[in-house]
Protein backbone atom coordinates (compact mmCIF):
# COMPACT_ATOMS: atom_id res chain seq x y z
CA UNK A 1 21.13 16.68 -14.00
CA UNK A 2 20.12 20.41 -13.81
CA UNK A 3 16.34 19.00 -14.49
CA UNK A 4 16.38 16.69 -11.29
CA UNK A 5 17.69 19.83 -9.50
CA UNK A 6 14.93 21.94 -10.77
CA UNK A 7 12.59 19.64 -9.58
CA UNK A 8 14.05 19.09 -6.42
CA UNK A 9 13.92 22.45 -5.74
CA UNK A 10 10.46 22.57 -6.61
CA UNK A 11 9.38 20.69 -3.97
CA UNK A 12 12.44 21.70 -1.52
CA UNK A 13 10.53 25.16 -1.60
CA UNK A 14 7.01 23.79 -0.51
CA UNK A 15 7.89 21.74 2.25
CA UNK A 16 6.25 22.36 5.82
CA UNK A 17 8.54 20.52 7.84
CA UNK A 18 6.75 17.93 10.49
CA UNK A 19 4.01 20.11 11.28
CA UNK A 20 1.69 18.38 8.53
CA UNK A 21 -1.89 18.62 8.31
CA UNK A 22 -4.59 17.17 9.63
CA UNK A 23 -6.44 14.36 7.87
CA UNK A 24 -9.77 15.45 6.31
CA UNK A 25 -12.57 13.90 4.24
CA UNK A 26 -13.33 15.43 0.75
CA UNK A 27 -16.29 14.27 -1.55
CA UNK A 28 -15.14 11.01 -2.45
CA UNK A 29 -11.57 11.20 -1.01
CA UNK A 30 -10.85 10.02 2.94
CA UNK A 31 -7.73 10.87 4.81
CA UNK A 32 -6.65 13.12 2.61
CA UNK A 33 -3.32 15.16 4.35
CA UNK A 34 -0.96 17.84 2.77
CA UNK A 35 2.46 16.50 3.16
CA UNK A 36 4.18 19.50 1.67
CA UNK A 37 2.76 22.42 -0.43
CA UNK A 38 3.02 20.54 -3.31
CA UNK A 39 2.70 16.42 -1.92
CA UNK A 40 -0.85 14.95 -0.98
CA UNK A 41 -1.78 11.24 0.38
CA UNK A 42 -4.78 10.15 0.94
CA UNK A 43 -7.03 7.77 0.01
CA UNK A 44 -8.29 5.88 -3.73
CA UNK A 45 -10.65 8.67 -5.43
CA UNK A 46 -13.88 7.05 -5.34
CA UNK A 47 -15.92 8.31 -8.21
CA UNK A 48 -16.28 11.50 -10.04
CA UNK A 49 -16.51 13.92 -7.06
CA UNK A 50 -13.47 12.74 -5.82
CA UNK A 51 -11.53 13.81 -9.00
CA UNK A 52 -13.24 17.13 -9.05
CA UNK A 53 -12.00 17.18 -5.44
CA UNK A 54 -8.74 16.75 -6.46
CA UNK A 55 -8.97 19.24 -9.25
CA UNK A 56 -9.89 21.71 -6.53
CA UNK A 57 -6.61 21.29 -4.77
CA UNK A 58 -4.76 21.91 -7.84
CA UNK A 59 -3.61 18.19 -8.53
CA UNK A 60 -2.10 17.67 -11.80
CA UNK A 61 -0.56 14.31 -11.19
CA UNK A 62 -1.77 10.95 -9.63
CA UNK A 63 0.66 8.37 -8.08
CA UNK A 64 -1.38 5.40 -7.22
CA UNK A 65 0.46 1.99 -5.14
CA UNK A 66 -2.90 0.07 -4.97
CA UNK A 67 -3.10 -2.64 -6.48
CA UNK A 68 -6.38 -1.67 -8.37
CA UNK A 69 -6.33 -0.39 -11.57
CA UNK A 70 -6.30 3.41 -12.01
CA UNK A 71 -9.42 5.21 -13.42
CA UNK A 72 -7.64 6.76 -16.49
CA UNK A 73 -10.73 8.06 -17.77
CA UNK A 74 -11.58 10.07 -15.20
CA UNK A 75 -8.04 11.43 -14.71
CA UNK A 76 -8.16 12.26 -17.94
CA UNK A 77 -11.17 13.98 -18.15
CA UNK A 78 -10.09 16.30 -15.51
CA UNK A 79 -6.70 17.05 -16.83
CA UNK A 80 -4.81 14.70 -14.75
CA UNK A 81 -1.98 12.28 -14.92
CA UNK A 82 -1.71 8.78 -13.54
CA UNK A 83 1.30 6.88 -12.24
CA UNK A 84 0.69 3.64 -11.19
CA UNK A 85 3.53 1.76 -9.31
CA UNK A 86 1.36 -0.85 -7.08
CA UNK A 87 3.07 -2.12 -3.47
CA UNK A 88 1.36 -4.71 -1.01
CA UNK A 89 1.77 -4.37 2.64
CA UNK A 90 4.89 -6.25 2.65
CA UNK A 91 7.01 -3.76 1.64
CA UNK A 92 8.61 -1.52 -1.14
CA UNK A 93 10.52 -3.77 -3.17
CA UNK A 94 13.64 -2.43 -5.03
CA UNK A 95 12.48 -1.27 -8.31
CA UNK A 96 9.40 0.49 -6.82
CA UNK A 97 11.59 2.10 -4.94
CA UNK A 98 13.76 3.26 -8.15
CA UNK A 99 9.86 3.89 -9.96
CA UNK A 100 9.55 6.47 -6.66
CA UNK A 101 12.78 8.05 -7.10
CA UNK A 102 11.99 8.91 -11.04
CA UNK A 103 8.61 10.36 -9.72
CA UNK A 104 10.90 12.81 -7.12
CA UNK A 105 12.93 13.94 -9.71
CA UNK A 106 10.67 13.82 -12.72
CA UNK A 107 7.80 15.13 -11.67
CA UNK A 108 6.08 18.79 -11.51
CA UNK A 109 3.15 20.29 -10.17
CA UNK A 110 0.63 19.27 -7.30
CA UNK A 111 1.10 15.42 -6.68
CA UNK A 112 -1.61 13.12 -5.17
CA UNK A 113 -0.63 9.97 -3.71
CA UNK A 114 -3.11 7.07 -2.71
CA UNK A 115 -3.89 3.50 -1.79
CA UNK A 116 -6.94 2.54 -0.56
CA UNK A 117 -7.75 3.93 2.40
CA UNK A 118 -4.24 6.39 2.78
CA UNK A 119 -2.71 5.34 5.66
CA UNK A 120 0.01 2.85 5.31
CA UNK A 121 1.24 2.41 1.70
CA UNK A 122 0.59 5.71 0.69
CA UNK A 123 1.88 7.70 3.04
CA UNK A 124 5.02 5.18 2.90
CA UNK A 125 5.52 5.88 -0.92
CA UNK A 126 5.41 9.44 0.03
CA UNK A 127 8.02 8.97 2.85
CA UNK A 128 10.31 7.40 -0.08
CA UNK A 129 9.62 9.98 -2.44
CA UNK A 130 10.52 12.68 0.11
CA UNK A 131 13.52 11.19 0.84
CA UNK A 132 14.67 10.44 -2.84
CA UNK A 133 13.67 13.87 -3.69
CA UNK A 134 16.03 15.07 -0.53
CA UNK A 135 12.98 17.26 1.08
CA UNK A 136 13.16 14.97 4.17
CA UNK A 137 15.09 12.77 6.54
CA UNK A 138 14.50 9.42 8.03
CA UNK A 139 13.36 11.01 11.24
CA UNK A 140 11.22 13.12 9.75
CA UNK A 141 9.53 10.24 7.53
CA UNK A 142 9.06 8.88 10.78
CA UNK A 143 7.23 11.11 12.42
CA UNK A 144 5.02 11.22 8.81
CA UNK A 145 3.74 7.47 8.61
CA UNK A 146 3.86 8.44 12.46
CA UNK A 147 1.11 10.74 12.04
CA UNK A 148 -1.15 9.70 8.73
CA UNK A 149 -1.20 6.27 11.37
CA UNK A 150 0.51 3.83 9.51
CA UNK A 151 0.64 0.37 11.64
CA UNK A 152 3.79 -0.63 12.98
CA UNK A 153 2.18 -4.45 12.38
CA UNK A 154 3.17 -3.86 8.71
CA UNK A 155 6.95 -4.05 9.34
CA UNK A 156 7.78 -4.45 6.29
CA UNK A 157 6.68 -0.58 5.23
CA UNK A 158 8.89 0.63 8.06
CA UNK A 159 11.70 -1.61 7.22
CA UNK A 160 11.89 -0.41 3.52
CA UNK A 161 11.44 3.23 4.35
CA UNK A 162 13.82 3.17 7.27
CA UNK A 163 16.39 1.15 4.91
CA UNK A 164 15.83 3.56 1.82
CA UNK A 165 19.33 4.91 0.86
CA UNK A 166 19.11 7.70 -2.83
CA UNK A 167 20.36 5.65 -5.49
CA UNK A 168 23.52 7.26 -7.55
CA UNK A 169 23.11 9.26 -10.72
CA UNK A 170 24.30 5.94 -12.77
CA UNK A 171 21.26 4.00 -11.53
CA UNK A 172 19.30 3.32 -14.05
CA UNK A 173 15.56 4.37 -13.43
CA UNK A 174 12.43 2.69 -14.35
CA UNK A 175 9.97 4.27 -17.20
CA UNK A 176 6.55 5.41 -15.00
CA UNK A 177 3.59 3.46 -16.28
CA UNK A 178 0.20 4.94 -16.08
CA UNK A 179 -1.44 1.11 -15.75
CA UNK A 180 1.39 -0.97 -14.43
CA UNK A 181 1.11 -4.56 -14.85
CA UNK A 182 -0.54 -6.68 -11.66
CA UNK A 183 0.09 -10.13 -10.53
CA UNK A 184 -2.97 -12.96 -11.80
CA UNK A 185 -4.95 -13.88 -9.13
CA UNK A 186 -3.14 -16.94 -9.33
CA UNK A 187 0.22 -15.40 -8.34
CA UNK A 188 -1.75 -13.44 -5.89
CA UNK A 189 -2.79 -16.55 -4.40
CA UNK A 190 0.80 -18.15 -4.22
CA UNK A 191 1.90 -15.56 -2.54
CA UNK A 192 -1.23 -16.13 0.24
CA UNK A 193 -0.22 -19.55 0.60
CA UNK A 194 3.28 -18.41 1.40
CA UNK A 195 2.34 -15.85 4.33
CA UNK A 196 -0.74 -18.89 5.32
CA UNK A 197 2.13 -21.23 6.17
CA UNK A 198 4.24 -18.56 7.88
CA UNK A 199 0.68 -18.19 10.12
CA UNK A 200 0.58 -21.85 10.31
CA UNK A 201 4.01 -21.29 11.58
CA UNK A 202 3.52 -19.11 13.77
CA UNK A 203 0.34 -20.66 15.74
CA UNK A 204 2.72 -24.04 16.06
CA UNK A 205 4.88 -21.96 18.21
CA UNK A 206 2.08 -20.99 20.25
CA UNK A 207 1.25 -18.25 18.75
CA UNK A 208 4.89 -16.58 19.33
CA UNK A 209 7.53 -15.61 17.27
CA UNK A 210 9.13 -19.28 16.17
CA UNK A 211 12.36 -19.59 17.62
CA UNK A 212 13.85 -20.86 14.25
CA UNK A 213 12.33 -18.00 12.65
CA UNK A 214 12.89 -14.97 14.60
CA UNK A 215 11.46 -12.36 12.02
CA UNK A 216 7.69 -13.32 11.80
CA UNK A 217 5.76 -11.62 13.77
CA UNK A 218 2.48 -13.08 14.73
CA UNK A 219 -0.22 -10.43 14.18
CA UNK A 220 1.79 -8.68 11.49
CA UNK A 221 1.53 -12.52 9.58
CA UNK A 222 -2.04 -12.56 10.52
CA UNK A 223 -2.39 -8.95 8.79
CA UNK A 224 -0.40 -10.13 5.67
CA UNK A 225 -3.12 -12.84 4.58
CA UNK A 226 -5.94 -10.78 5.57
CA UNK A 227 -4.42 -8.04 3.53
CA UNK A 228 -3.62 -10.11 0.76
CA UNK A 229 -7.25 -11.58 0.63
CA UNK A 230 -8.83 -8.22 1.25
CA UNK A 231 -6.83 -7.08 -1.99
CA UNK A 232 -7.57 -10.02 -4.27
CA UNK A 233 -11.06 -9.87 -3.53
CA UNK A 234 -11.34 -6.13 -4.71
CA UNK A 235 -9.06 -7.15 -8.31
CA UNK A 236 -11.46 -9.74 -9.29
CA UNK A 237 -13.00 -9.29 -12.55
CA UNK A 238 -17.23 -9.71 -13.09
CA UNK A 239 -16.72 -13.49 -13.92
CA UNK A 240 -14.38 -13.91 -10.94
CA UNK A 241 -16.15 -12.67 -9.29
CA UNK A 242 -19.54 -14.35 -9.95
CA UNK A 243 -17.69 -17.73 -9.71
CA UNK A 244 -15.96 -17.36 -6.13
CA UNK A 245 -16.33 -13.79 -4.70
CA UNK A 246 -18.84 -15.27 -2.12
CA UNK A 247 -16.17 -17.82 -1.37
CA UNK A 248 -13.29 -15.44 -1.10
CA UNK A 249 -15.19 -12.93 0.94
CA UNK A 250 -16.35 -15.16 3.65
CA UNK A 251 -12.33 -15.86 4.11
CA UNK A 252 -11.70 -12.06 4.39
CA UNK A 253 -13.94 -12.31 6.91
CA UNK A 254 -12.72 -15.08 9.24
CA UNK A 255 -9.07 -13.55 8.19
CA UNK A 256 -10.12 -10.54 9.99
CA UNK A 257 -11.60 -12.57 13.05
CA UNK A 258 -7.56 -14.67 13.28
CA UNK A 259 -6.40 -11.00 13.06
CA UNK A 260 -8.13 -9.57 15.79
CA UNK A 261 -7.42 -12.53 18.16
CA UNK A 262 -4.24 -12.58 17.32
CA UNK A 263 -4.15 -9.30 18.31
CA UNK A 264 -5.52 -9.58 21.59
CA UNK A 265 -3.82 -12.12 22.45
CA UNK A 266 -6.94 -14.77 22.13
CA UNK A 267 -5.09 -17.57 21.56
CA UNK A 268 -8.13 -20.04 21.67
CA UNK A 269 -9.95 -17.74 19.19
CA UNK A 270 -7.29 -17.79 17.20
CA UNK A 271 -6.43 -21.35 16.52
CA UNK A 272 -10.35 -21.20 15.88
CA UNK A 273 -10.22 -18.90 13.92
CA UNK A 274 -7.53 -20.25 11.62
CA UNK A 275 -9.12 -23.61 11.46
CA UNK A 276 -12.13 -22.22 9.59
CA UNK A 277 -10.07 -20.09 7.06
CA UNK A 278 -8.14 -23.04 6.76
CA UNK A 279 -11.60 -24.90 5.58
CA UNK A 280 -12.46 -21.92 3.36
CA UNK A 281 -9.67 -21.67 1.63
CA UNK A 282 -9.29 -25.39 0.60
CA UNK A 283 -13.04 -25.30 -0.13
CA UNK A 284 -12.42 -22.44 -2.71
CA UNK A 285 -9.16 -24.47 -4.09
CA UNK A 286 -10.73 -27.42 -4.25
CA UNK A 287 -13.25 -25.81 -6.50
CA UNK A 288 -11.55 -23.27 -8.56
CA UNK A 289 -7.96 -24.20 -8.43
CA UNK A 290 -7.38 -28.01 -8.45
């Protein structure tokens, strides 16, 4: 117990309150924002100069919640540590929330948190790790994803942080994995056709929230399969790649093309627009999953 207080404390001492810090751009890091004097988000180092950029700040430790895998190598040439405990835009679920609270009271020295670009599930990990580490309150993790711009369309984030309670000294926590282990693409895909039908859902209603399901939201279900798709298509291996990248790219595309419609309230666009990702996606599973 008196480690996790020493640790707490650590980070107690270096926090800056709501005033936090502008976003800037660093070779090979975007959106990069101090959170606290020892707490960074931003986004997933691209490259070399991006870990010597991070060296420069003083990081020592890594926390990564893509879903790509970390570049150990690199961390490890430049004296850093990885912790990967990937989220999707969905939400936090309950054990990477208890991953979280281990890194508040494990961890010391500088911290670096990322996703891809550092603006919603990054700087919603760091809300929870604030608040398990008891540097911040909800309002004040608020104003955070408030700030870094985190979308309100991914509810789910909000919901998780907003609902985040510290879990009890008898919780067991979860051992921090440097490479943690992702779904296949064929789980990723599952879950794709769960939030398509949800859109399908959603565009039978007219494009409103169904009446007999009152918590999806129509552009934040739109976001959720372009998301998803977005994120596959960067986990692919070379031979996935090769076989249907092309295929899975063209329906981040039109994804983003139902997104924006849905968002502006293009209704005609929209049902357009789902009717060819509709075609694209049972092209691809017609020839790579059936």
């Amino acid at each position: 117990m008196k480690a996790i207080w020493t640790v707490v404390g650590f980070i107690m001492a270096s926090f800056v309150g709501q005033q936090f810090s502008q976003a800037e751009d660093k070779p090979g890091l975007h959106n990069v924002r101090r959170v606290t004097d020892s707490i960074l988000v931003g986004s997933e180092p691209g490259g070399e100069e991006a870990f010597r950029s991070l060296q420069s700040l003083g990081v020592q430790v890594i926390l990564s919640v893509d879903g790509a895998a970390p570049n150990l190598e690199l961390a490890r040439k430049y004296g850093m540590r990885y912790i990967h405990i990937p989220i999707g835009y969905d939400g936090i679920d309950q054990q990477s929330a208890l991953a979280m609270t281990r890194v508040a009271r494990d961890i010391r020295g500088p911290l670096y948190v990322h996703c891809h670009h550092g603006r919603h599930r990054g700087p919603a990990a760091v809300a929870v790790v604030c608040l398990a580490a008891g540097v911040m309150n909800h309002e004040q993790t608020e104003a955070l994803m408030k700030t870094a711009g985190t979308s309100r369309d991914y509810v789910g984030l909000w919901r998780d942080v907003a609902a985040f309670r510290v879990p009890g000294p008898e919780v067991k926590l979860p051992e921090l994995q440097e490479v943690a282990r992702v779904d296949s693409v064929a789980v990723a895909m599952a879950k794709l056709d769960r939030h398509f039908e949800q859109v399908k859902l959603v565009s039978k209603a007219g494009w409103k929230v169904p009446a007999e399901h009152p918590d999806l939201i129509p552009v934040t279900e739109a976001l959720l399969v372009e998301d998803g798709l977005r994120e596959t298509a960067r986990q692919l291996d070379s031979r996935q790649a090769d076989a249907y990248g092309g295929l899975l790219q063209e329906s981040v595309v039109q994804a983003g093309e139902l997104t924006k419609a849905v968002r502006l309230g293009q209704w005609d666009d929209a049902g357009a627009a789902l009717m060819r990702l509709e075609k694209s996606c049972a092209k691809c599973h017609a020839d790579f999953r059936n």
